[in-house]
C-alpha atoms as a PDB file:
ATOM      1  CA  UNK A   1     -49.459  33.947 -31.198  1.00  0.00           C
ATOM      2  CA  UNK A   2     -53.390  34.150 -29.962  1.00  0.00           C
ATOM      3  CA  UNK A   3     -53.760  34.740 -26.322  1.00  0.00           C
ATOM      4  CA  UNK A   4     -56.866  33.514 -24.736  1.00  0.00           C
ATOM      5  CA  UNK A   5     -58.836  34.954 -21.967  1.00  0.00           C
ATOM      6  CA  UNK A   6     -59.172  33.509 -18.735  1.00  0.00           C
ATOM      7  CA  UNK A   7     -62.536  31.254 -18.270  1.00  0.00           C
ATOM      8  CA  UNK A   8     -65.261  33.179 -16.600  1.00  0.00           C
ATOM      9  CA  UNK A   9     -66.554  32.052 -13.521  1.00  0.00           C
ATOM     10  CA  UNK A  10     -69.521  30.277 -15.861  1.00  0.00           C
ATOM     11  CA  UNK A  11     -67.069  28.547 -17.810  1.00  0.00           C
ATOM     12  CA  UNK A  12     -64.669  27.276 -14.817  1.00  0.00           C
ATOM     13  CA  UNK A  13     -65.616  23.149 -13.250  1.00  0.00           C
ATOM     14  CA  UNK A  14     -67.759  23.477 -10.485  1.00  0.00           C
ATOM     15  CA  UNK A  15     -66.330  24.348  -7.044  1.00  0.00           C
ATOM     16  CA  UNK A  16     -65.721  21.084  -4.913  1.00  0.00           C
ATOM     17  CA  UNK A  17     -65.683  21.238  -0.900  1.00  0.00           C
ATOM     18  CA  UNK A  18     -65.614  18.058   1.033  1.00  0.00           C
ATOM     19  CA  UNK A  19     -67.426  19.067   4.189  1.00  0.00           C
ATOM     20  CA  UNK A  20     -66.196  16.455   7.261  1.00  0.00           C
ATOM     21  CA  UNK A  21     -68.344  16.828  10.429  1.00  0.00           C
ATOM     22  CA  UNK A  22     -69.919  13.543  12.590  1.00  0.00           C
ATOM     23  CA  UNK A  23     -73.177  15.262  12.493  1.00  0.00           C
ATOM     24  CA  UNK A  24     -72.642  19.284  13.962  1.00  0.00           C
ATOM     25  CA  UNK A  25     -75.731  21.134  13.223  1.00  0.00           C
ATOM     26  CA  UNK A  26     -73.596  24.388  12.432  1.00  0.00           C
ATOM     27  CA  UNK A  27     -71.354  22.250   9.562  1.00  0.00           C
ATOM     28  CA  UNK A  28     -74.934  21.353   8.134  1.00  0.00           C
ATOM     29  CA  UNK A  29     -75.755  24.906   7.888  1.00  0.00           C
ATOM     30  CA  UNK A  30     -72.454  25.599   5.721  1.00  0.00           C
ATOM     31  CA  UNK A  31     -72.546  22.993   3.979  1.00  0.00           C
ATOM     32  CA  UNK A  32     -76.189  24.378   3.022  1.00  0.00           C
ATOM     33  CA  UNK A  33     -74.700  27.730   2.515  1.00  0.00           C
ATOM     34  CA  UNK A  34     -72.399  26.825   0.279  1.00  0.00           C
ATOM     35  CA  UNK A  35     -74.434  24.250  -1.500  1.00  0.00           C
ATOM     36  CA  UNK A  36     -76.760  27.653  -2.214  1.00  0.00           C
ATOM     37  CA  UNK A  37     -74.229  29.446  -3.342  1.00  0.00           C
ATOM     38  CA  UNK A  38     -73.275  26.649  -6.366  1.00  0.00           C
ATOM     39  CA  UNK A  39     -70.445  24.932  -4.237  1.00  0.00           C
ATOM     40  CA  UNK A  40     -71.142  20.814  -5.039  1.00  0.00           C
ATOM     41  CA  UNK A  41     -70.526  19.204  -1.597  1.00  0.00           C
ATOM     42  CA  UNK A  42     -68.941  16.041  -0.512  1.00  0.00           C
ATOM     43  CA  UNK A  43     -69.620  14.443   3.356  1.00  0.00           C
ATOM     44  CA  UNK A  44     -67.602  13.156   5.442  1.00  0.00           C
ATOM     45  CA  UNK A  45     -67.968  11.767   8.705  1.00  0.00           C
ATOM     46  CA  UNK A  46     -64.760  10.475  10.000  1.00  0.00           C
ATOM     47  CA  UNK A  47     -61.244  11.326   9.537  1.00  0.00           C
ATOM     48  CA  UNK A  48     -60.635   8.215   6.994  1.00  0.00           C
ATOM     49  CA  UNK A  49     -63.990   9.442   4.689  1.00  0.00           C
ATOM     50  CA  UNK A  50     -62.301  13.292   4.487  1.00  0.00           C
ATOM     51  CA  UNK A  51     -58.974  11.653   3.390  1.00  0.00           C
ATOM     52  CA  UNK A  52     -60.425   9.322   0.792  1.00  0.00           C
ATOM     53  CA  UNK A  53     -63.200  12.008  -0.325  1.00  0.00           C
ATOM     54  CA  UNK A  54     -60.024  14.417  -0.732  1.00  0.00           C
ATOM     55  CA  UNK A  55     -57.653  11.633  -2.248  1.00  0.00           C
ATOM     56  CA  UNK A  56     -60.269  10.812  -4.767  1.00  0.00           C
ATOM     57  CA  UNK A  57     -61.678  14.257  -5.753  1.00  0.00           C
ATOM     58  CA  UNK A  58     -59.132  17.096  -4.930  1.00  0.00           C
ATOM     59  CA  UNK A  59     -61.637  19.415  -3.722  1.00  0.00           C
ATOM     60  CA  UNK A  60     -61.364  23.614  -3.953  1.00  0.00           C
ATOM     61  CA  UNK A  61     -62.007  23.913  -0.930  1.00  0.00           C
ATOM     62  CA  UNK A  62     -62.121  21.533   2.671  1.00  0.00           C
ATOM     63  CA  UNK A  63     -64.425  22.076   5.729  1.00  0.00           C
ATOM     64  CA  UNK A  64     -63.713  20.599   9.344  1.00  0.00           C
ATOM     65  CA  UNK A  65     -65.554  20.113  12.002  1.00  0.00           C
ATOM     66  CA  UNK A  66     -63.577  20.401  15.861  1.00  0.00           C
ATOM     67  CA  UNK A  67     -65.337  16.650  16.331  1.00  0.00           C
ATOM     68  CA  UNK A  68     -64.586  14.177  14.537  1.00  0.00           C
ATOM     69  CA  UNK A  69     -64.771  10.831  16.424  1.00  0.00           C
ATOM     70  CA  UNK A  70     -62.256  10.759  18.717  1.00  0.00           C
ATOM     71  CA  UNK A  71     -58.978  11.936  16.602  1.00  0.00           C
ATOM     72  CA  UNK A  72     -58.414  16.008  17.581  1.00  0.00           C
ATOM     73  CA  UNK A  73     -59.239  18.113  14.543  1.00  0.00           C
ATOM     74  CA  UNK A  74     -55.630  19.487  14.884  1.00  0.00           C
ATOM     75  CA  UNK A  75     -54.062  15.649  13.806  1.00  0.00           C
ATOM     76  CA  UNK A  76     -56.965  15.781  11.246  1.00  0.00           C
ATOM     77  CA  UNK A  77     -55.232  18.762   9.563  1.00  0.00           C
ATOM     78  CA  UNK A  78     -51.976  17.391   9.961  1.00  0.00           C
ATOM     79  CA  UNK A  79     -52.921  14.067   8.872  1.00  0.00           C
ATOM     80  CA  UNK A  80     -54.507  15.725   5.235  1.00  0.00           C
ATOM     81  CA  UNK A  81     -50.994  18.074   5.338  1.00  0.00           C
ATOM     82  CA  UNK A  82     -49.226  15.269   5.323  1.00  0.00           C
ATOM     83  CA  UNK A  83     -50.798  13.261   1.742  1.00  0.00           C
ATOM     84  CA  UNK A  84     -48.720  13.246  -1.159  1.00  0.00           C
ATOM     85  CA  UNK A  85     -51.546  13.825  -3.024  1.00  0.00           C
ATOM     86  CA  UNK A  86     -52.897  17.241  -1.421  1.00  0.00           C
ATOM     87  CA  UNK A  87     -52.706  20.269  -2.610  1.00  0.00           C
ATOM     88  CA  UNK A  88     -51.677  22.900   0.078  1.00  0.00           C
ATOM     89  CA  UNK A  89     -52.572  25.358  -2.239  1.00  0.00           C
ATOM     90  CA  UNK A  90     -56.564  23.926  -0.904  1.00  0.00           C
ATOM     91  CA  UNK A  91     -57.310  26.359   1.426  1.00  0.00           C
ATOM     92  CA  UNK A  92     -59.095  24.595   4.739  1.00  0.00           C
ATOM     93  CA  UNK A  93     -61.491  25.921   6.895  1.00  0.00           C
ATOM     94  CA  UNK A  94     -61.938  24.835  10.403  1.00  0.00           C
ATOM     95  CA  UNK A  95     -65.774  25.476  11.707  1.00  0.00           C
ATOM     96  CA  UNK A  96     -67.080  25.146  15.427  1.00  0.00           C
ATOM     97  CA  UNK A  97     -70.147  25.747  17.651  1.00  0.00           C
ATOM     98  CA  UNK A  98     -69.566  28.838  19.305  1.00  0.00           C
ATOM     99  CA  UNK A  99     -67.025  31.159  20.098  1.00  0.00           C
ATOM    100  CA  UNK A 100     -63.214  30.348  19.409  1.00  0.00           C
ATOM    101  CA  UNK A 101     -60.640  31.507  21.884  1.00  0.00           C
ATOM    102  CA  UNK A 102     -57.499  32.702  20.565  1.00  0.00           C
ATOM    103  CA  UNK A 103     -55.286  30.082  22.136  1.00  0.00           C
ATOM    104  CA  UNK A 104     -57.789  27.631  19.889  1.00  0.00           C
ATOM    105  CA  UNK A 105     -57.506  29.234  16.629  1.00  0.00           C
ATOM    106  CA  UNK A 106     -53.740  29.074  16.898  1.00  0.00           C
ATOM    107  CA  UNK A 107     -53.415  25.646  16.667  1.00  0.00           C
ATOM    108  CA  UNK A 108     -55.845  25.226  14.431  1.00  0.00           C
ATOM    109  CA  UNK A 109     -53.837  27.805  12.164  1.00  0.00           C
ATOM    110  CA  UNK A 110     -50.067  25.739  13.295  1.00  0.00           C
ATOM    111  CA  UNK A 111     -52.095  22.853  12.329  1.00  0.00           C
ATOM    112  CA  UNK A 112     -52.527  24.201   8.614  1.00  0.00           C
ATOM    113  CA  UNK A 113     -56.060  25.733   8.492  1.00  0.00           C
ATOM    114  CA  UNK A 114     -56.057  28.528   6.837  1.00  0.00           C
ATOM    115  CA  UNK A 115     -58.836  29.762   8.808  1.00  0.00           C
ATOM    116  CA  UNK A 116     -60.576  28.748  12.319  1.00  0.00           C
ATOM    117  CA  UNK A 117     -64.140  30.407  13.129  1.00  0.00           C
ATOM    118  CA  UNK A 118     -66.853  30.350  15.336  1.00  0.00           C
ATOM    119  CA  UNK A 119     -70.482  29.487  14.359  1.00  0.00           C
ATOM    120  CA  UNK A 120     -73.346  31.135  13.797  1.00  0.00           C
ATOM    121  CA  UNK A 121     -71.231  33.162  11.966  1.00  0.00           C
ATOM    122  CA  UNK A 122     -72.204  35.989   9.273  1.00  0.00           C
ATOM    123  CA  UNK A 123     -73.142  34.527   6.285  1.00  0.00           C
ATOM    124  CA  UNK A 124     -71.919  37.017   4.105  1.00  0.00           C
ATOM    125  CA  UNK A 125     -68.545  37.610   5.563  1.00  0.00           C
ATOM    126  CA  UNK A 126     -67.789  33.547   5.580  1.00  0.00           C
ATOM    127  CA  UNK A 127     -69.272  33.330   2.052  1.00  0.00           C
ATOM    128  CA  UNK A 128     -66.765  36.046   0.910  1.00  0.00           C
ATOM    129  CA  UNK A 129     -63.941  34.728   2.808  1.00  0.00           C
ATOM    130  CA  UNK A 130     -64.322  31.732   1.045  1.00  0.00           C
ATOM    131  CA  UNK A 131     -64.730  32.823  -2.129  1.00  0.00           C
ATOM    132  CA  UNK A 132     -61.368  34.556  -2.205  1.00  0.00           C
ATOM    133  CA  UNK A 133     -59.849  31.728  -0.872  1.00  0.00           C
ATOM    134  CA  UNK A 134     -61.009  29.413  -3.469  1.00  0.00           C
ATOM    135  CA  UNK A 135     -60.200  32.173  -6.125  1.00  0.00           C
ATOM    136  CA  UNK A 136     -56.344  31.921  -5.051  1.00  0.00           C
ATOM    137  CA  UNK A 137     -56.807  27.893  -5.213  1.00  0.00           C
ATOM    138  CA  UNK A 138     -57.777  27.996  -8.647  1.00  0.00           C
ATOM    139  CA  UNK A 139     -55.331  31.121  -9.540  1.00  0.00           C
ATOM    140  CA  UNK A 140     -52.566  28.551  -8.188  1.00  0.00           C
ATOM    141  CA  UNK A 141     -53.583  26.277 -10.521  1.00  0.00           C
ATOM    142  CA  UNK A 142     -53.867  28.086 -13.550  1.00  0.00           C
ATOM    143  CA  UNK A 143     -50.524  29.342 -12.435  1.00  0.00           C
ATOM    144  CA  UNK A 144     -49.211  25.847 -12.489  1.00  0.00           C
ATOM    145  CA  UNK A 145     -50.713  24.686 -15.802  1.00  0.00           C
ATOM    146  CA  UNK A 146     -49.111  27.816 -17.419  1.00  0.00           C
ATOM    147  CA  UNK A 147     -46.234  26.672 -15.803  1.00  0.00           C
ATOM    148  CA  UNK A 148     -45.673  30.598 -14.799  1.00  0.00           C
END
């Protein structure tokens, strides 16, 4: 029996993120720093774009913005919990202007994010944050092709 090594990072797809924001400066700028650091991005600009972009592509990875339209980002995340067709092993990040109070972030995280921050934020730290969270996506599913 031959075992075969994992795929290096070179040889794995692509990482997709569908980035949903009705126009925030700050979700431009990560969207730009992740485009930089090889992520392929996907826009969205309402709550029924994110859910189709994420229905059609089942992205690594999914950004929010805290405005989109008129529909409170917290429904947002419950509203992409709650398709058949998502993987809650997709780790979601929810992104806003400025500072974000505790009592914020904890609905956000009872929502389903998996993460709730503030921007400007540091670069490096969100870049890293993300990358281990999209490492455990696709660890999940190599896990589940394996069937382990």
């Amino acid at each position: 029996m031959t075992m075969s090594l994992p795929p290096t990072h070179s040889e794995q797809a692509a990482t997709l993120a569908v980035v949903a924001d009705a126009g925030d400066w700050s979700l431009r700028a990560v969207a730009a720093l992740l485009a930089a650091d090889g992520v392929e991005i996907l826009s969205a600009a309402t709550p029924a774009q994110l859910l189709d972009q994420v229905e059609r592509s089942h992205p690594h990875l999914v950004v929010l913005g805290t405005h989109l339209g008129t529909t409170p980002v917290e429904e947002v995340l419950r509203l992409l919990r709650d398709m058949a067709s998502f993987d809650r092993a997709t780790p979601v990040l929810v992104a806003s202007a400025g500072m974000v109070g505790e009592e914020e972030r904890i609905r956000h995280l009872r929502a389903g994010a998996w993460e709730s921050v503030g921007l400007p934020a540091s670069a490096e730290e969100l870049l890293l944050r993300i990358r281990r969270y999209v490492e455990a996506r696709r660890s999940s599913d190599t896990a589940r092709t394996q069937r382990l």
